[in-house]
Protein backbone atom coordinates (compact mmCIF):
# COMPACT_ATOMS: atom_id res chain seq x y z
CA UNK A 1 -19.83 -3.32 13.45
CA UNK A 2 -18.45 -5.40 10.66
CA UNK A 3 -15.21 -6.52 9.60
CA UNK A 4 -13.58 -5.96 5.89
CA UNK A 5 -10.65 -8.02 4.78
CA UNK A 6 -8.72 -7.53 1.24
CA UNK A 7 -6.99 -11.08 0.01
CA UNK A 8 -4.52 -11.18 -2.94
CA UNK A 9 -3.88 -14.89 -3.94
CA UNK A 10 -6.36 -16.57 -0.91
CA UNK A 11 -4.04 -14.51 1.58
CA UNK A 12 -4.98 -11.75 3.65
CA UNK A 13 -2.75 -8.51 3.01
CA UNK A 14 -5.38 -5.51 5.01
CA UNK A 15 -8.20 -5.59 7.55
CA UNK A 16 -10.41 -2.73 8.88
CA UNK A 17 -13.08 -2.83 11.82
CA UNK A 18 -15.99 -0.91 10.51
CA UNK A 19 -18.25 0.69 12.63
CA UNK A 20 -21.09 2.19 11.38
CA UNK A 21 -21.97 5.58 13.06
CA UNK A 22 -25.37 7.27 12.38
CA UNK A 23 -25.08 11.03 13.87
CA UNK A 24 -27.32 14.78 13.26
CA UNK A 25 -24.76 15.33 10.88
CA UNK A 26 -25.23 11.99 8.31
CA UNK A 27 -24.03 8.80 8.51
CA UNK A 28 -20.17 7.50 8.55
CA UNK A 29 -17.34 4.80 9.05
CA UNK A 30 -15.33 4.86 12.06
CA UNK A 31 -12.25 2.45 11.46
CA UNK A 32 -10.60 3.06 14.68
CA UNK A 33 -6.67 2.83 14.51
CA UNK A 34 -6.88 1.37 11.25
CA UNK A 35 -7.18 0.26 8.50
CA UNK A 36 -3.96 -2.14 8.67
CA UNK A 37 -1.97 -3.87 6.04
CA UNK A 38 0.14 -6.80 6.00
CA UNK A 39 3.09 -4.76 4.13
CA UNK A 40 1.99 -1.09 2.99
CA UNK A 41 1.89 -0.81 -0.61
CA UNK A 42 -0.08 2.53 -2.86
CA UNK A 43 -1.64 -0.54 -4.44
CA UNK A 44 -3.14 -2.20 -1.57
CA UNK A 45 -4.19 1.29 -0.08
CA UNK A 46 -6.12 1.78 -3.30
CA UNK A 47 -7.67 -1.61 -2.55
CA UNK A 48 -8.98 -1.31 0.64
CA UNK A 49 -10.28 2.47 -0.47
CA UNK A 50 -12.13 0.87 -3.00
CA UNK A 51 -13.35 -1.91 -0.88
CA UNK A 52 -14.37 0.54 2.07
CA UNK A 53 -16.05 2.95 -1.35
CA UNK A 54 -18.00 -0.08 -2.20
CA UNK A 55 -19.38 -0.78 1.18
CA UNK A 56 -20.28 2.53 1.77
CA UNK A 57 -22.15 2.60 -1.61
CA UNK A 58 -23.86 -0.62 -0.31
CA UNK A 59 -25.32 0.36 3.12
CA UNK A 60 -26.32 3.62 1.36
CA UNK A 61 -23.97 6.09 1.98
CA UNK A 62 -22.20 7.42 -1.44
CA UNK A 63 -20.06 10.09 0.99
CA UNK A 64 -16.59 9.34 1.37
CA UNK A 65 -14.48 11.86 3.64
CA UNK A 66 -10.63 10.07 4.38
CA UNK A 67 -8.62 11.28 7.64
């Protein structure tokens, strides 16, 4: 379980718990009821995307399935 946090100007605008779930059918993030944003913006959901794409990339799992 980890916690991911995107910051514009030293001020936090999204957060997402991420739990990491290892199943038969591969590995994958659960972000339950989340992830949420300080005011919604296409920009800020392309952040945390990105952010969530990088971590996934990190911890070895280059799948990304959003729904």
């Amino acid at each position: 379980m980890q916690y991911l946090g995107v910051y514009e100007n030293k001020q936090q605008v999204a957060a997402a718990l991420v739990i990491t779930v290892i199943a038969r059918r591969g590995t994958f993030f659960l972000i339950p009821h989340g992830p949420i944003f300080a005011k919604t913006s296409r920009e800020q959901k392309k952040q945390i995307l990105h952010a969530l794409t990088q971590h996934a990339k990190e911890h070895g799992n280059s799948n990304r399935a959003v729904a």
